[in-house]
PDB file of N, CA and C in Angstrom:
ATOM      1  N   UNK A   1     116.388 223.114 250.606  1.00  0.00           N
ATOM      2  CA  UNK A   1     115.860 224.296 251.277  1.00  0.00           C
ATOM      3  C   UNK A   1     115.666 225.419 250.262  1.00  0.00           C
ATOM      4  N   UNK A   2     116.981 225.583 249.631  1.00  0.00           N
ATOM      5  CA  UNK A   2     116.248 226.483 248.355  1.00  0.00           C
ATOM      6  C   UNK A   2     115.238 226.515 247.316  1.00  0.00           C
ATOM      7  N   UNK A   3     115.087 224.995 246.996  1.00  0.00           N
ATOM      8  CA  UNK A   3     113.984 224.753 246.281  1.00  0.00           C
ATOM      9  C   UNK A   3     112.621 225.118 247.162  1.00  0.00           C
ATOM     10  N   UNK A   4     112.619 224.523 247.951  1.00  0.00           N
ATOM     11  CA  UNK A   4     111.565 224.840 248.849  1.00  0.00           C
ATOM     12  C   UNK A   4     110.921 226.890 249.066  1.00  0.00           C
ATOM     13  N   UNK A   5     112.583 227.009 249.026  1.00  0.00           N
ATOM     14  CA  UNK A   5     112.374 228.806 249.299  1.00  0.00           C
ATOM     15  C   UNK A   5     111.839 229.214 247.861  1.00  0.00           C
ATOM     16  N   UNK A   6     112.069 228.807 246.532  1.00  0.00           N
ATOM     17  CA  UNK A   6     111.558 229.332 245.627  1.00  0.00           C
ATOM     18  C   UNK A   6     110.271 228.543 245.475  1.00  0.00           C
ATOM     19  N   UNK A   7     109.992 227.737 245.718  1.00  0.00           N
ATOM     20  CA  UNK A   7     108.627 227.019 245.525  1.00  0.00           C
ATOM     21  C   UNK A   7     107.635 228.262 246.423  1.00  0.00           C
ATOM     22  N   UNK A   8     108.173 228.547 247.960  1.00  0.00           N
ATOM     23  CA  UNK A   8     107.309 229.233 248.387  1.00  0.00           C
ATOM     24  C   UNK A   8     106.916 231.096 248.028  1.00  0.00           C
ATOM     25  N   UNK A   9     108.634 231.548 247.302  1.00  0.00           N
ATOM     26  CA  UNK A   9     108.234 232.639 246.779  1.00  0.00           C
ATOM     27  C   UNK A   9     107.422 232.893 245.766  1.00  0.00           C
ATOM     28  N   UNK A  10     107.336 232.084 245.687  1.00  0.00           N
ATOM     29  CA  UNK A  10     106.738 231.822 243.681  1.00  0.00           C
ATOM     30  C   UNK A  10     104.959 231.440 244.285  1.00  0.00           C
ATOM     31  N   UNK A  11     105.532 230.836 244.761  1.00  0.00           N
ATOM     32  CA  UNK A  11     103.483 230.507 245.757  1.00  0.00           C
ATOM     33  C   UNK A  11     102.740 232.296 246.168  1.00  0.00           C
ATOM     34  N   UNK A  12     104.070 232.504 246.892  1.00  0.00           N
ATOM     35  CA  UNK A  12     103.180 234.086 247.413  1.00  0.00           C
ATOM     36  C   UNK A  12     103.427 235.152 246.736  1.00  0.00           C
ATOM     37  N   UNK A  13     104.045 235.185 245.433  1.00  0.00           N
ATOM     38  CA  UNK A  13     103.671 236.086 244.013  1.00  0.00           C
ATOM     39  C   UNK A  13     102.562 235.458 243.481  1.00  0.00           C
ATOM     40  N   UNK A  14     102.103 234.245 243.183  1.00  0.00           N
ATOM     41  CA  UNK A  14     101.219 234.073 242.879  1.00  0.00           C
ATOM     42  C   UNK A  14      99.850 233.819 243.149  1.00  0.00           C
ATOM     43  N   UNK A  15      99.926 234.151 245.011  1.00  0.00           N
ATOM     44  CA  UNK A  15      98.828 234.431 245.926  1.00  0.00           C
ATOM     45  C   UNK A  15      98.420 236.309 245.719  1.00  0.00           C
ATOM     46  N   UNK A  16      99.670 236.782 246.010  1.00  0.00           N
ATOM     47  CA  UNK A  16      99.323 238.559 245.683  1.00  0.00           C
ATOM     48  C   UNK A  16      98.891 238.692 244.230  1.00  0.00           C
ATOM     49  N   UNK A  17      98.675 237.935 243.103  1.00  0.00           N
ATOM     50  CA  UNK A  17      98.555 238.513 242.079  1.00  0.00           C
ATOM     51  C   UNK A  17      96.736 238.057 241.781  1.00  0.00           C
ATOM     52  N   UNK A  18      96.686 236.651 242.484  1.00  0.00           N
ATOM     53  CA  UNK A  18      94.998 236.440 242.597  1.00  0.00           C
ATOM     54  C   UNK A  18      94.320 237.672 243.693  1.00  0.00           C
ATOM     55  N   UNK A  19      94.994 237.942 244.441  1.00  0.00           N
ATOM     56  CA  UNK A  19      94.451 239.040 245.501  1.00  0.00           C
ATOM     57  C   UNK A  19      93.920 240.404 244.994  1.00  0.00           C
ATOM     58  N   UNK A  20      95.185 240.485 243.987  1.00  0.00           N
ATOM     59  CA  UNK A  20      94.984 241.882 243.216  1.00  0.00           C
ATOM     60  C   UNK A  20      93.474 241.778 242.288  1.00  0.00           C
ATOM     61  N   UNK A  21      93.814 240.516 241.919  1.00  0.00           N
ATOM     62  CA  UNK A  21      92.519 239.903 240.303  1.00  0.00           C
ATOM     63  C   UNK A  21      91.325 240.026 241.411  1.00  0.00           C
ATOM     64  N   UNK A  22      91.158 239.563 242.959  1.00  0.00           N
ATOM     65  CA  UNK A  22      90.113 239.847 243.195  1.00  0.00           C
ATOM     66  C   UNK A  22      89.350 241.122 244.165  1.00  0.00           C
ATOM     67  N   UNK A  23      90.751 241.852 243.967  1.00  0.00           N
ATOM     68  CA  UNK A  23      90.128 243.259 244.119  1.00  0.00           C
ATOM     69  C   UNK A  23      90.028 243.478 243.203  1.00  0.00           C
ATOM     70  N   UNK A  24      90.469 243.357 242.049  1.00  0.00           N
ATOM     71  CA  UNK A  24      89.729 244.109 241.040  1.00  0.00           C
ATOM     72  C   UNK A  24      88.046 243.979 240.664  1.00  0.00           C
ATOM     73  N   UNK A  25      88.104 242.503 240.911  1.00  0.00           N
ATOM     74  CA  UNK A  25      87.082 242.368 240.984  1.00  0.00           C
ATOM     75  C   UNK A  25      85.686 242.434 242.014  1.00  0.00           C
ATOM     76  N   UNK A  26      85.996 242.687 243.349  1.00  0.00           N
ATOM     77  CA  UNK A  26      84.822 243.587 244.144  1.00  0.00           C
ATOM     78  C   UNK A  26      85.136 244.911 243.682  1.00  0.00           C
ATOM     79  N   UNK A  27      86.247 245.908 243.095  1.00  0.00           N
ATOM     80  CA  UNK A  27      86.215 246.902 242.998  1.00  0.00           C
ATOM     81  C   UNK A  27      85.030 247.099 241.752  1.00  0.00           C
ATOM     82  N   UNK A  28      85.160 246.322 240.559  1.00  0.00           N
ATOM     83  CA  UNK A  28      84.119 246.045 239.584  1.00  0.00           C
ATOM     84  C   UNK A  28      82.917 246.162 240.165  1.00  0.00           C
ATOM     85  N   UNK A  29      82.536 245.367 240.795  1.00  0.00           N
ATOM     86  CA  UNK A  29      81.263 245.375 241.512  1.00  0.00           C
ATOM     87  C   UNK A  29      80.409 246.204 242.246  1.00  0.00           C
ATOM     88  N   UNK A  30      81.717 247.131 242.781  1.00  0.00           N
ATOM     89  CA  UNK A  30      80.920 248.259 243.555  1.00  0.00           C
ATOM     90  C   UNK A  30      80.533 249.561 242.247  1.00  0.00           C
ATOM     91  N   UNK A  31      81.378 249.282 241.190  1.00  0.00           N
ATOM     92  CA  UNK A  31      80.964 250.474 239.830  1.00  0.00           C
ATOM     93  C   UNK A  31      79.940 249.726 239.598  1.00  0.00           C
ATOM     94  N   UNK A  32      78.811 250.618 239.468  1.00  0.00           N
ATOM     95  CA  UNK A  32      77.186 250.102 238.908  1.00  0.00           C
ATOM     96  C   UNK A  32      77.514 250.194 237.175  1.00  0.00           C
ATOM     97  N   UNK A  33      78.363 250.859 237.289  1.00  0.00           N
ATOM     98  CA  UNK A  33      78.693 250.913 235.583  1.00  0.00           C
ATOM     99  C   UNK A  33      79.309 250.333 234.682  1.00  0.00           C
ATOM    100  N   UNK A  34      80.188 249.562 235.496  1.00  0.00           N
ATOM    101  CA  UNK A  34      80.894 248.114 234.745  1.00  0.00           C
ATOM    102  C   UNK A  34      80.032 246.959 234.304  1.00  0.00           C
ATOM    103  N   UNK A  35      80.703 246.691 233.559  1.00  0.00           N
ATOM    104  CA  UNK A  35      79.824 245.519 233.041  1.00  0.00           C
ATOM    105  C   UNK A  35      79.822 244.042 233.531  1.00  0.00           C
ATOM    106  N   UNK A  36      80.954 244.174 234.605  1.00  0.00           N
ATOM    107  CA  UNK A  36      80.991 242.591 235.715  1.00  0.00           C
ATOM    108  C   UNK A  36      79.627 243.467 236.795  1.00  0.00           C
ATOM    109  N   UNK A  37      79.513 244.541 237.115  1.00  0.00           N
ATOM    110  CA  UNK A  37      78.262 244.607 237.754  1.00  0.00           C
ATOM    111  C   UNK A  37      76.952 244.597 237.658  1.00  0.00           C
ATOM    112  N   UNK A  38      76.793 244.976 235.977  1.00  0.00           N
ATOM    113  CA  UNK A  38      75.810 244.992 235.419  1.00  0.00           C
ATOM    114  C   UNK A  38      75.403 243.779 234.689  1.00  0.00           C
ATOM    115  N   UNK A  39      76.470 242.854 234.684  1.00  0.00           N
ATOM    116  CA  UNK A  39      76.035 241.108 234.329  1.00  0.00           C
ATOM    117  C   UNK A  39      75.751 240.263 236.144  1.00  0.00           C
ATOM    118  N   UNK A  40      76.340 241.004 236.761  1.00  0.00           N
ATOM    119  CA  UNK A  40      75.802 240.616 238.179  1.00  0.00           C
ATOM    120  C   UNK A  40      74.775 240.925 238.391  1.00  0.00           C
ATOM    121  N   UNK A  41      73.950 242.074 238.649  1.00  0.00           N
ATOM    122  CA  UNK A  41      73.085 242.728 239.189  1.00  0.00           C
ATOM    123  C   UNK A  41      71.937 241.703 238.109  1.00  0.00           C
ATOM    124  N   UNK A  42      72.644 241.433 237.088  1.00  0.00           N
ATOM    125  CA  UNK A  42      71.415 240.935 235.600  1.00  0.00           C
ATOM    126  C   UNK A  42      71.020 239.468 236.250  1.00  0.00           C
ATOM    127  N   UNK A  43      72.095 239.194 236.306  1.00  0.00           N
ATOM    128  CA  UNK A  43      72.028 237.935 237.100  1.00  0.00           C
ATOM    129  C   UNK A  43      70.976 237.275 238.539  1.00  0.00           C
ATOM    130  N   UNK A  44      71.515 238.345 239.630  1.00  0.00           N
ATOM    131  CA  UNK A  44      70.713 238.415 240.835  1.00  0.00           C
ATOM    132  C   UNK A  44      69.355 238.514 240.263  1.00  0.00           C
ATOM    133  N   UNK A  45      68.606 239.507 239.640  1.00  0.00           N
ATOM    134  CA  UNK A  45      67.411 239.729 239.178  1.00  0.00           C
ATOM    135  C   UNK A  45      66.812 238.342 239.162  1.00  0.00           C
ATOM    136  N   UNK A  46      67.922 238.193 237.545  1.00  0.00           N
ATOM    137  CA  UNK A  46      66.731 236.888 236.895  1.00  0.00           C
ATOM    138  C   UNK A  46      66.708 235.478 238.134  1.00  0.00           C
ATOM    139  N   UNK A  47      67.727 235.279 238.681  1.00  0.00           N
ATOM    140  CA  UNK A  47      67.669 234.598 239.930  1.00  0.00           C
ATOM    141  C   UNK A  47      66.733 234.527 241.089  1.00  0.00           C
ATOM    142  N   UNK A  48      66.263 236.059 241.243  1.00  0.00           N
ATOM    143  CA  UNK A  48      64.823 236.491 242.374  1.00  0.00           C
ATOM    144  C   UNK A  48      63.536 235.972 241.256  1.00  0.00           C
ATOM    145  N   UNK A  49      63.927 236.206 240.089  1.00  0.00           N
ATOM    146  CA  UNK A  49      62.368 236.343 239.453  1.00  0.00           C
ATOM    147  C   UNK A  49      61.990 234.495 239.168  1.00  0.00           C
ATOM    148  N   UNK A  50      63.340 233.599 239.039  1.00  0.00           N
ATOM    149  CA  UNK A  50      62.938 232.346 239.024  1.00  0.00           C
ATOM    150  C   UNK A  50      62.623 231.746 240.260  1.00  0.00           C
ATOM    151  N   UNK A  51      62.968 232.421 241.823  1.00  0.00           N
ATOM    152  CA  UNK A  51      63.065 232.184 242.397  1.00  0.00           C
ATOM    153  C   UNK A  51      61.377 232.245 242.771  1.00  0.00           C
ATOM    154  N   UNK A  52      60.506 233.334 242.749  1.00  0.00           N
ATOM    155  CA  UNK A  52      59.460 233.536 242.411  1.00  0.00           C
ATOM    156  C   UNK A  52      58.593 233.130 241.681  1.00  0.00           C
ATOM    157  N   UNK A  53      59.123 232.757 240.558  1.00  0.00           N
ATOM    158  CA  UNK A  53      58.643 231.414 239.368  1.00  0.00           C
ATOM    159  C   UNK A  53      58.316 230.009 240.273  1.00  0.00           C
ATOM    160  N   UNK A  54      59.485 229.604 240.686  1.00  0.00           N
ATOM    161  CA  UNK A  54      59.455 228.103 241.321  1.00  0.00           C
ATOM    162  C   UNK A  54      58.567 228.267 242.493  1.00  0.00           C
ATOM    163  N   UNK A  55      58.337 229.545 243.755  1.00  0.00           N
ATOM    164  CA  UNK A  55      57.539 229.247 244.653  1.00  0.00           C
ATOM    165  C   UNK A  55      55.885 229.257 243.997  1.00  0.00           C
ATOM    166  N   UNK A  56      55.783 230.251 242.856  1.00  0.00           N
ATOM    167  CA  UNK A  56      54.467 230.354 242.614  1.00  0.00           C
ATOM    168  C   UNK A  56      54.136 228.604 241.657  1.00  0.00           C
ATOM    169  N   UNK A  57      55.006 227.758 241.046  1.00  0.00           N
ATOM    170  CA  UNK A  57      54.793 227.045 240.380  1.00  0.00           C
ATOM    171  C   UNK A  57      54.287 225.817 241.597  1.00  0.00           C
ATOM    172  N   UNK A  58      55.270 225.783 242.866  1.00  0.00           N
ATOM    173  CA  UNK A  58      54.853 225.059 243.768  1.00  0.00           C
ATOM    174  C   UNK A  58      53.336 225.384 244.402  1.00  0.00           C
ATOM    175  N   UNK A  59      53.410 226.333 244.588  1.00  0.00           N
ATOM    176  CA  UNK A  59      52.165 226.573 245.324  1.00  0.00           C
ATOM    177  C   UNK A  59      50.450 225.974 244.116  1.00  0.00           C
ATOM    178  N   UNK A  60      51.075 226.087 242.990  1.00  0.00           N
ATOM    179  CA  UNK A  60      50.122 225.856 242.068  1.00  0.00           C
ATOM    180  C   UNK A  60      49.394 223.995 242.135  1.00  0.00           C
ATOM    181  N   UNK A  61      51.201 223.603 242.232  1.00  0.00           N
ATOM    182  CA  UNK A  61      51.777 221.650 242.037  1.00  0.00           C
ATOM    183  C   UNK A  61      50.409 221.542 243.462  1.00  0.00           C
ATOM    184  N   UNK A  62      50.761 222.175 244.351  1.00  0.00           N
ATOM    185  CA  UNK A  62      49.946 221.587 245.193  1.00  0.00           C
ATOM    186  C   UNK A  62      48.196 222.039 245.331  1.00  0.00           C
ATOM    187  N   UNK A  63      48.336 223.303 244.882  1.00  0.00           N
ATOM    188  CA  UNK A  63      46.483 223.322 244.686  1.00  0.00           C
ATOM    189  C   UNK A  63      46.169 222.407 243.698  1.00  0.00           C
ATOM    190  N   UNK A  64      47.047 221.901 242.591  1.00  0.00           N
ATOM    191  CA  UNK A  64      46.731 220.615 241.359  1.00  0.00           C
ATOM    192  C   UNK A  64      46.113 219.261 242.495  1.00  0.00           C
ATOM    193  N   UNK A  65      47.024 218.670 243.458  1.00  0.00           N
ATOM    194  CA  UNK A  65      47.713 217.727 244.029  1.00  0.00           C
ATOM    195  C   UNK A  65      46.312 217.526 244.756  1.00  0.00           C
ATOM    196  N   UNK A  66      45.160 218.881 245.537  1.00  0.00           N
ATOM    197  CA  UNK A  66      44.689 218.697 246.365  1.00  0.00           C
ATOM    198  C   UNK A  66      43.539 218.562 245.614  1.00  0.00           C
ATOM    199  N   UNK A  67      43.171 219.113 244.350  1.00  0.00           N
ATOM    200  CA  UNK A  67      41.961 219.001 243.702  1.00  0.00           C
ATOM    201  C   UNK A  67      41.731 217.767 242.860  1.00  0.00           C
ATOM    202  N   UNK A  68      43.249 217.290 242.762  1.00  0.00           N
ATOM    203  CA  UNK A  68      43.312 215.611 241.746  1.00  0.00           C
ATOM    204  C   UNK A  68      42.999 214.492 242.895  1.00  0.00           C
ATOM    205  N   UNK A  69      43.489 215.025 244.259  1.00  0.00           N
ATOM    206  CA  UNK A  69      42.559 213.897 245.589  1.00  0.00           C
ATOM    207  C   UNK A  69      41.265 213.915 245.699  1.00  0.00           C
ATOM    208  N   UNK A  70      40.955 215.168 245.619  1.00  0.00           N
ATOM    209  CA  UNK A  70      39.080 215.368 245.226  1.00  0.00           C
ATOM    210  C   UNK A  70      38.540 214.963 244.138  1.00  0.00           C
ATOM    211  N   UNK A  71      38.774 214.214 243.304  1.00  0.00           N
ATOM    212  CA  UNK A  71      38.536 214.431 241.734  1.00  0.00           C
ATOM    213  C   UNK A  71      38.424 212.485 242.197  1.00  0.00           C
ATOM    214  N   UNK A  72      39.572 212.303 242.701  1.00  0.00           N
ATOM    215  CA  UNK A  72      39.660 210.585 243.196  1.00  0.00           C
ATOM    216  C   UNK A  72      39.054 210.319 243.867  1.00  0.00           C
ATOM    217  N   UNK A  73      38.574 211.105 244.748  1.00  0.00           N
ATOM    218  CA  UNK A  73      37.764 210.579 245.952  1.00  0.00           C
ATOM    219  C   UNK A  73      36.041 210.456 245.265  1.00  0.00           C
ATOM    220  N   UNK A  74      35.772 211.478 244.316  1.00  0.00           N
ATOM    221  CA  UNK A  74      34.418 211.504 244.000  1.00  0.00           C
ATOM    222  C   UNK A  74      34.280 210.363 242.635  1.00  0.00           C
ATOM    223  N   UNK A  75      35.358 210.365 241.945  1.00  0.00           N
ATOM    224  CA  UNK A  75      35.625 208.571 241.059  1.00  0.00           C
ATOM    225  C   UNK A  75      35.094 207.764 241.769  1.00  0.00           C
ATOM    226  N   UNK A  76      35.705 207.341 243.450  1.00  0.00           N
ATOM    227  CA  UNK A  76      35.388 206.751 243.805  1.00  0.00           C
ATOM    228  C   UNK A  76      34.291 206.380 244.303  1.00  0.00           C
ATOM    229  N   UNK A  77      33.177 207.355 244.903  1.00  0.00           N
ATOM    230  CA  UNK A  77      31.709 207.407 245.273  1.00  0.00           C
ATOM    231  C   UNK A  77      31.285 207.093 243.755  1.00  0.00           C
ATOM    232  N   UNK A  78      31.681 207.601 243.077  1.00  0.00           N
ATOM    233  CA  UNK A  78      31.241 207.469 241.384  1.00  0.00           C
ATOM    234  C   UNK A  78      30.654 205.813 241.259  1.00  0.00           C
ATOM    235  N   UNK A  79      31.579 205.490 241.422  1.00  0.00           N
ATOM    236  CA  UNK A  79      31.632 203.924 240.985  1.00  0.00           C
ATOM    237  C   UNK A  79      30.866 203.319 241.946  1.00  0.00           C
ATOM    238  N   UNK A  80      31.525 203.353 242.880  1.00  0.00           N
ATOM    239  CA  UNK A  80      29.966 202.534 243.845  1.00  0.00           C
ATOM    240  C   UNK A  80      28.983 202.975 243.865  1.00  0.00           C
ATOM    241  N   UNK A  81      28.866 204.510 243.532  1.00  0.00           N
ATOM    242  CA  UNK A  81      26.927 204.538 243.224  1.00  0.00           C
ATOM    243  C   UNK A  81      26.387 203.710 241.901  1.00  0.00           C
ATOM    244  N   UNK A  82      27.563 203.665 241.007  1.00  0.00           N
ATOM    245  CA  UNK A  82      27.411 203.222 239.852  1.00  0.00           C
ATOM    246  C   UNK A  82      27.227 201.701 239.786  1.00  0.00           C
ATOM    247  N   UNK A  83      27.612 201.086 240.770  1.00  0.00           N
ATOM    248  CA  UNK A  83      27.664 199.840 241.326  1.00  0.00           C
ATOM    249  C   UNK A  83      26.176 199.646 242.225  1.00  0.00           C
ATOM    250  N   UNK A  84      25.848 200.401 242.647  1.00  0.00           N
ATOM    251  CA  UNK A  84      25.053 200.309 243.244  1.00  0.00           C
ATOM    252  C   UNK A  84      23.755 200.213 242.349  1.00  0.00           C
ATOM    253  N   UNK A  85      24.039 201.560 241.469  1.00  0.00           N
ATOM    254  CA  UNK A  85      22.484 201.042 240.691  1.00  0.00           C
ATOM    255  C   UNK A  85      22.683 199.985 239.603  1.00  0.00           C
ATOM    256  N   UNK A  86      23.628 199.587 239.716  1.00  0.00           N
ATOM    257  CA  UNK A  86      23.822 198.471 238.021  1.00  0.00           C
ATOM    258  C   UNK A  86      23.243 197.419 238.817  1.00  0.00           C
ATOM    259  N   UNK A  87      23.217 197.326 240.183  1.00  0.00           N
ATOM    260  CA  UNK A  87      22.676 196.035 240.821  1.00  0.00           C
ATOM    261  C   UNK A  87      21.289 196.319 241.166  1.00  0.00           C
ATOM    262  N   UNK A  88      20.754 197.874 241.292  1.00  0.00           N
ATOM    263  CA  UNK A  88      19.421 197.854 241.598  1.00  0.00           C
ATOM    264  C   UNK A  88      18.735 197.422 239.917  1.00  0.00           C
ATOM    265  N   UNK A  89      19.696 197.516 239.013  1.00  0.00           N
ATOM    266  CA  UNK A  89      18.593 197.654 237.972  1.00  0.00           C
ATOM    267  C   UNK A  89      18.630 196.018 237.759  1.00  0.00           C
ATOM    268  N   UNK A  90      19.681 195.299 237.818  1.00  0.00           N
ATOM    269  CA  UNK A  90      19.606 193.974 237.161  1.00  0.00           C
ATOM    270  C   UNK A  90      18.363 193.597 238.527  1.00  0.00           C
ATOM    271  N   UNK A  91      18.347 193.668 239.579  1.00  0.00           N
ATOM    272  CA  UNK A  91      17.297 193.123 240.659  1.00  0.00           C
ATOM    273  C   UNK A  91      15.888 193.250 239.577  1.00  0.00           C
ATOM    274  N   UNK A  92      15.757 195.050 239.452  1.00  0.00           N
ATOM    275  CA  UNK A  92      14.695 195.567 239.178  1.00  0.00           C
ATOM    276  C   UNK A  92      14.024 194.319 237.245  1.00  0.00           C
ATOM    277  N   UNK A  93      15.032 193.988 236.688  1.00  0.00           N
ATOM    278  CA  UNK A  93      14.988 193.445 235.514  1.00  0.00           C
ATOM    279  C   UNK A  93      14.164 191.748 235.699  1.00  0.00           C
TER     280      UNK A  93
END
């Protein structure tokens, strides 16, 4: 039982002392002037601006995606017109 009682005092000194570490740390956060806020705030940014990166890169993948189906589809008329006259000409020969 005593072991147990110091196992658990020793648990909740070392629960209040992470508690403290993480007020310190939202307290950090709310100073715009610290430098855990100002590597945060740096952070969030570049995070929105890739975030913005990747939708504009998608939106691009797929105007690629829809003009490389058009590009296949007219290959394909390609060739059978191309087929078509390789047989009008051997007739015509």
């Amino acid at each position: 039982v005593t072991a147990l009682q110091d196992e658990k005092n020793s648990l909740m000194s070392e629960n209040e002392i992470m508690n403290d570490r993480l007020d310190q740390l939202d307290d950090s956060l709310d100073d715009p002037n610290s430098v855990v806020a100002k590597k945060y705030f740096n952070a969030q940014l570049q995070l929105e601006q890739l975030q913005e990166e990747n939708f504009r890169l998608e939106a691009a993948k797929d105007d690629y995606r829809v003009h490389c189906e058009d590009l296949e589809k007219q290959l394909i008329e390609l060739q059978h017109r191309n087929d078509e006259l390789t047989s009008l000409a051997e007739e015509s020969r």
